[in-house]
N, C-alpha and C. Protein backbone atom coordinates (compact mmCIF):
# COMPACT_ATOMS: atom_id res chain seq x y z
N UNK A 1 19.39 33.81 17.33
CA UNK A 1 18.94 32.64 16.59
C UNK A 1 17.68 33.01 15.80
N UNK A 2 17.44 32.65 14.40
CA UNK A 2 16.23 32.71 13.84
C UNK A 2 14.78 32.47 14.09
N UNK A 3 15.00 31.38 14.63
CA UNK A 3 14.11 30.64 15.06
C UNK A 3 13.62 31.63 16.37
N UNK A 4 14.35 31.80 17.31
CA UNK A 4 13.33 32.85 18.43
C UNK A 4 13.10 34.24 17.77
N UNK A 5 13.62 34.41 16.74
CA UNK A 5 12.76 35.91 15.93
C UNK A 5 11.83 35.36 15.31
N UNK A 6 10.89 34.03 15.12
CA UNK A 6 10.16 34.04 14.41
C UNK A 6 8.95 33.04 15.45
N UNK A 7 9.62 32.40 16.62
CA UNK A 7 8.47 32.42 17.28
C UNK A 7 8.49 31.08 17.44
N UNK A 8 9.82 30.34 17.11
CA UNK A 8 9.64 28.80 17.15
C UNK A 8 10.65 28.33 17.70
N UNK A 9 9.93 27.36 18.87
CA UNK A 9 10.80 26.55 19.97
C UNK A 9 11.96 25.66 19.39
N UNK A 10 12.86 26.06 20.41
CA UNK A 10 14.45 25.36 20.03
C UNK A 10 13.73 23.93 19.72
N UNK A 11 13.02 23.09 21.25
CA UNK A 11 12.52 21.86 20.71
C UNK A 11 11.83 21.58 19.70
N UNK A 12 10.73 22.68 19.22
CA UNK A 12 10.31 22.23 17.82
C UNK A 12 11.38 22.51 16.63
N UNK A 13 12.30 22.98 16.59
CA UNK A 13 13.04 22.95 15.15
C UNK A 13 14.13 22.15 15.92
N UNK A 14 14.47 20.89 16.61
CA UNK A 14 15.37 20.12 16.87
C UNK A 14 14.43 18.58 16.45
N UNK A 15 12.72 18.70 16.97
CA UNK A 15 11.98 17.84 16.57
C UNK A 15 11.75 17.78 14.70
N UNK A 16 11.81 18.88 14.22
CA UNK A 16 12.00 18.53 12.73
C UNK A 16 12.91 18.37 12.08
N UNK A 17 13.97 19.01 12.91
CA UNK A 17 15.80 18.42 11.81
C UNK A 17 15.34 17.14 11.81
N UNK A 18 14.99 16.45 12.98
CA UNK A 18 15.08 14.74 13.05
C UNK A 18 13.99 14.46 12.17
N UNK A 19 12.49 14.74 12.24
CA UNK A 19 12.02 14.06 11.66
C UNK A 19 12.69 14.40 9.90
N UNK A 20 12.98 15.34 9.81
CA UNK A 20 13.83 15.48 8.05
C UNK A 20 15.02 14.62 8.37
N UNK A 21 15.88 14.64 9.24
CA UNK A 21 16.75 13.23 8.71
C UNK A 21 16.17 12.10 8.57
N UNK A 22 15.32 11.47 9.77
CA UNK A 22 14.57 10.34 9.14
C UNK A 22 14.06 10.27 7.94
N UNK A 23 13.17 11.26 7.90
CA UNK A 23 12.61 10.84 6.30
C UNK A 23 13.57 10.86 5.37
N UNK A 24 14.76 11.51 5.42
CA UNK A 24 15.97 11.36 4.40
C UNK A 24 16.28 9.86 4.47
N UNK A 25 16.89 9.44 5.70
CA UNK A 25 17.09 8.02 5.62
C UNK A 25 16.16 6.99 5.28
N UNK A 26 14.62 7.33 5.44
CA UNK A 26 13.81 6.35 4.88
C UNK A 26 14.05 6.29 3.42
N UNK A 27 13.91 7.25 2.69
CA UNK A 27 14.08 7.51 1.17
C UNK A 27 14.91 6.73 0.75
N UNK A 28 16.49 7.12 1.41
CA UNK A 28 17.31 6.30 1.15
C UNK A 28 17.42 4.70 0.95
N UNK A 29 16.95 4.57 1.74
CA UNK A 29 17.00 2.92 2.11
C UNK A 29 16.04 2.54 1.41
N UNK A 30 14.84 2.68 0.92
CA UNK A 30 13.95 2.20 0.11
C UNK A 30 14.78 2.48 -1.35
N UNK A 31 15.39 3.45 -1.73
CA UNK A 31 16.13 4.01 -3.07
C UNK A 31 17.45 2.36 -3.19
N UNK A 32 17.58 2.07 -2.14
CA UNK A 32 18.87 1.14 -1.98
C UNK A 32 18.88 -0.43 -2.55
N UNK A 33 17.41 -0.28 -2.44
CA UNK A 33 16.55 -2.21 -2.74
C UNK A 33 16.07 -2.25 -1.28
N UNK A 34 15.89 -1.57 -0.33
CA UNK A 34 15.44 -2.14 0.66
C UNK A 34 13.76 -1.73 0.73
N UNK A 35 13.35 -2.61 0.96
CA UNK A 35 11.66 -2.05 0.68
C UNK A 35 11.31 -2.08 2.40
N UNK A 36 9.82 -1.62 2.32
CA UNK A 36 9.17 -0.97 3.44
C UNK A 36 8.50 -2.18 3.36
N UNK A 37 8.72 -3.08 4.84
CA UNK A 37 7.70 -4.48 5.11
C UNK A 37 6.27 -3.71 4.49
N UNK A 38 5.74 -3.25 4.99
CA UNK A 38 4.07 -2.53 4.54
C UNK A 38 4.03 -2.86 2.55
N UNK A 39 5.12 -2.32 2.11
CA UNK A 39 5.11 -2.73 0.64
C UNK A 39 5.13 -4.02 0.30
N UNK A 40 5.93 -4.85 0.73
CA UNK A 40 5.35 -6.52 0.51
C UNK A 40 4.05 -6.81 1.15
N UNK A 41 3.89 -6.19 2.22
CA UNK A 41 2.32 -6.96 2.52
C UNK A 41 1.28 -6.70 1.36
N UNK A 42 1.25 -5.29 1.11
CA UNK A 42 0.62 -4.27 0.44
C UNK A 42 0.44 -5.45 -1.20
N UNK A 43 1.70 -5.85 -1.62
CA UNK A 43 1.87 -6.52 -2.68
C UNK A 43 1.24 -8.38 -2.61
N UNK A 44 1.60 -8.49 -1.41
CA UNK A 44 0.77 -9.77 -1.09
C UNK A 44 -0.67 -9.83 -1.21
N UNK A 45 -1.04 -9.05 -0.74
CA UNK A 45 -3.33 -8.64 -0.61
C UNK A 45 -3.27 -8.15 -1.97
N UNK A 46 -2.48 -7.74 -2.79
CA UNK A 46 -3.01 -7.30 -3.94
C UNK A 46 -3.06 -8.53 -5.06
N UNK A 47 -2.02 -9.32 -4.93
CA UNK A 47 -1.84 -10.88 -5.53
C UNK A 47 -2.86 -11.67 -5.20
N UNK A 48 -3.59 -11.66 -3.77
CA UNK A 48 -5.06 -12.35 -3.70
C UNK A 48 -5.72 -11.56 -3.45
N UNK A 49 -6.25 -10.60 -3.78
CA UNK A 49 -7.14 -10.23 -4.69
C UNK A 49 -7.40 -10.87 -5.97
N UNK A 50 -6.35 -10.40 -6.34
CA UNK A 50 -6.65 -11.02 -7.99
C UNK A 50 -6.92 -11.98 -8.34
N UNK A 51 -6.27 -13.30 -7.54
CA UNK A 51 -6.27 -14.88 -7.57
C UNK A 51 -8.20 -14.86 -6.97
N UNK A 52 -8.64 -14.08 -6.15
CA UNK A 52 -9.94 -14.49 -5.85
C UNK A 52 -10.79 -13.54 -6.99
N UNK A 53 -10.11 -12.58 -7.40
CA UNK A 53 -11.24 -12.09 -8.59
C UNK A 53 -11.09 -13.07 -9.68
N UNK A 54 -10.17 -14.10 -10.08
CA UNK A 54 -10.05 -14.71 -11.24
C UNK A 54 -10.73 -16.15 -10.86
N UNK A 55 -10.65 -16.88 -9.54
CA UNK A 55 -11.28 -17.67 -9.39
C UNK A 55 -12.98 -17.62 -9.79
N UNK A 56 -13.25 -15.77 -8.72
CA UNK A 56 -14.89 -15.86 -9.11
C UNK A 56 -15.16 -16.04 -10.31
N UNK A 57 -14.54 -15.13 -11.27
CA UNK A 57 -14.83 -15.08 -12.52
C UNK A 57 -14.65 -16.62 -13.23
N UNK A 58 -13.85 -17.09 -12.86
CA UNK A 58 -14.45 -18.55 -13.10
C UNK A 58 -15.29 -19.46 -13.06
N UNK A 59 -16.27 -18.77 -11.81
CA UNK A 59 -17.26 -19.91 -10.79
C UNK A 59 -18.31 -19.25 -11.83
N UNK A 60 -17.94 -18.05 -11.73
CA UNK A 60 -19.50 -17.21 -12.41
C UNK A 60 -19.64 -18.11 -13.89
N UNK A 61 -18.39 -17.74 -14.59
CA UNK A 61 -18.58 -18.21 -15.99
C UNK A 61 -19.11 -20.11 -15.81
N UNK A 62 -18.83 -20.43 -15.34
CA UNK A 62 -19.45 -22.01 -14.81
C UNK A 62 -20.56 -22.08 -14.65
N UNK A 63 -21.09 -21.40 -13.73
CA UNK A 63 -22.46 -21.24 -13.05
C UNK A 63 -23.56 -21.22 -14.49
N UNK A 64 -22.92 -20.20 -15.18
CA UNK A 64 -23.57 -19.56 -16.40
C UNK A 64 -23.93 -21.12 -17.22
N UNK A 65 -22.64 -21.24 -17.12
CA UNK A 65 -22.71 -22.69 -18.36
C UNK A 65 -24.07 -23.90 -17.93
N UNK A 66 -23.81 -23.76 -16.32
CA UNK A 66 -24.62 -24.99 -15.80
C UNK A 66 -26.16 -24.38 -15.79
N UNK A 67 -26.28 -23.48 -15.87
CA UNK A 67 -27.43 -22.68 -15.80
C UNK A 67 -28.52 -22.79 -17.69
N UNK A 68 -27.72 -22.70 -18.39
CA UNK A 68 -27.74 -23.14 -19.70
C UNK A 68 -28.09 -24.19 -20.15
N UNK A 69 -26.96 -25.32 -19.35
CA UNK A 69 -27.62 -26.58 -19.72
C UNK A 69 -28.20 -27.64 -18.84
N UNK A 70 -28.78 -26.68 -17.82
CA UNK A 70 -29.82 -27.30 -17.25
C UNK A 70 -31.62 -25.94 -17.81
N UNK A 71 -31.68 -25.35 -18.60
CA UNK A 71 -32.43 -24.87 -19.24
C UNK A 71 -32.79 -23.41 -18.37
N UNK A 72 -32.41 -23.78 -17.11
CA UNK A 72 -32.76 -22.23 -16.46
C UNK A 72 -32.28 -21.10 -17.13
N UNK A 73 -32.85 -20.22 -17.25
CA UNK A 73 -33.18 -18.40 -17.85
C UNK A 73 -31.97 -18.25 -16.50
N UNK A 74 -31.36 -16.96 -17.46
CA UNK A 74 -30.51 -16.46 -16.20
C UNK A 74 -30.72 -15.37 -15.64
């Protein structure tokens, strides 16, 4: 066998066929329409984010205004 001329346990090259089929089948299945739960979350926190960077930027631009016309220097 190759593997004992080069110094590597039957269990470690039986532990990486598998982990290479898994990762084949992960590929797959994400390639299929099936997404990785972690990717919708991932896509959820990134949607509020934004909704709270666009709110601040709202409060700020407000603040500004009220700051103006109540005469305070900003």
């Amino acid at each position: 066998m190759i593997a004992r001329r080069y110094g590597v346990s039957e269990q470690s090259l039986y532990r990486w066929r598998d982990q290479f089929l898994d990762g084949g089948k992960a590929g797959l299945a994400s390639a299929s329409g099936k997404s990785d739960p972690r990717d919708r979350t991932i896509e959820r926190l990134e949607k509020e984010v934004a909704e709270r960077d666009r709110v601040v930027g709202e409060l700020t631009i407000a603040n500004r205004v009220f700051k103006k016309l109540s005469g305070e220097s900003p």
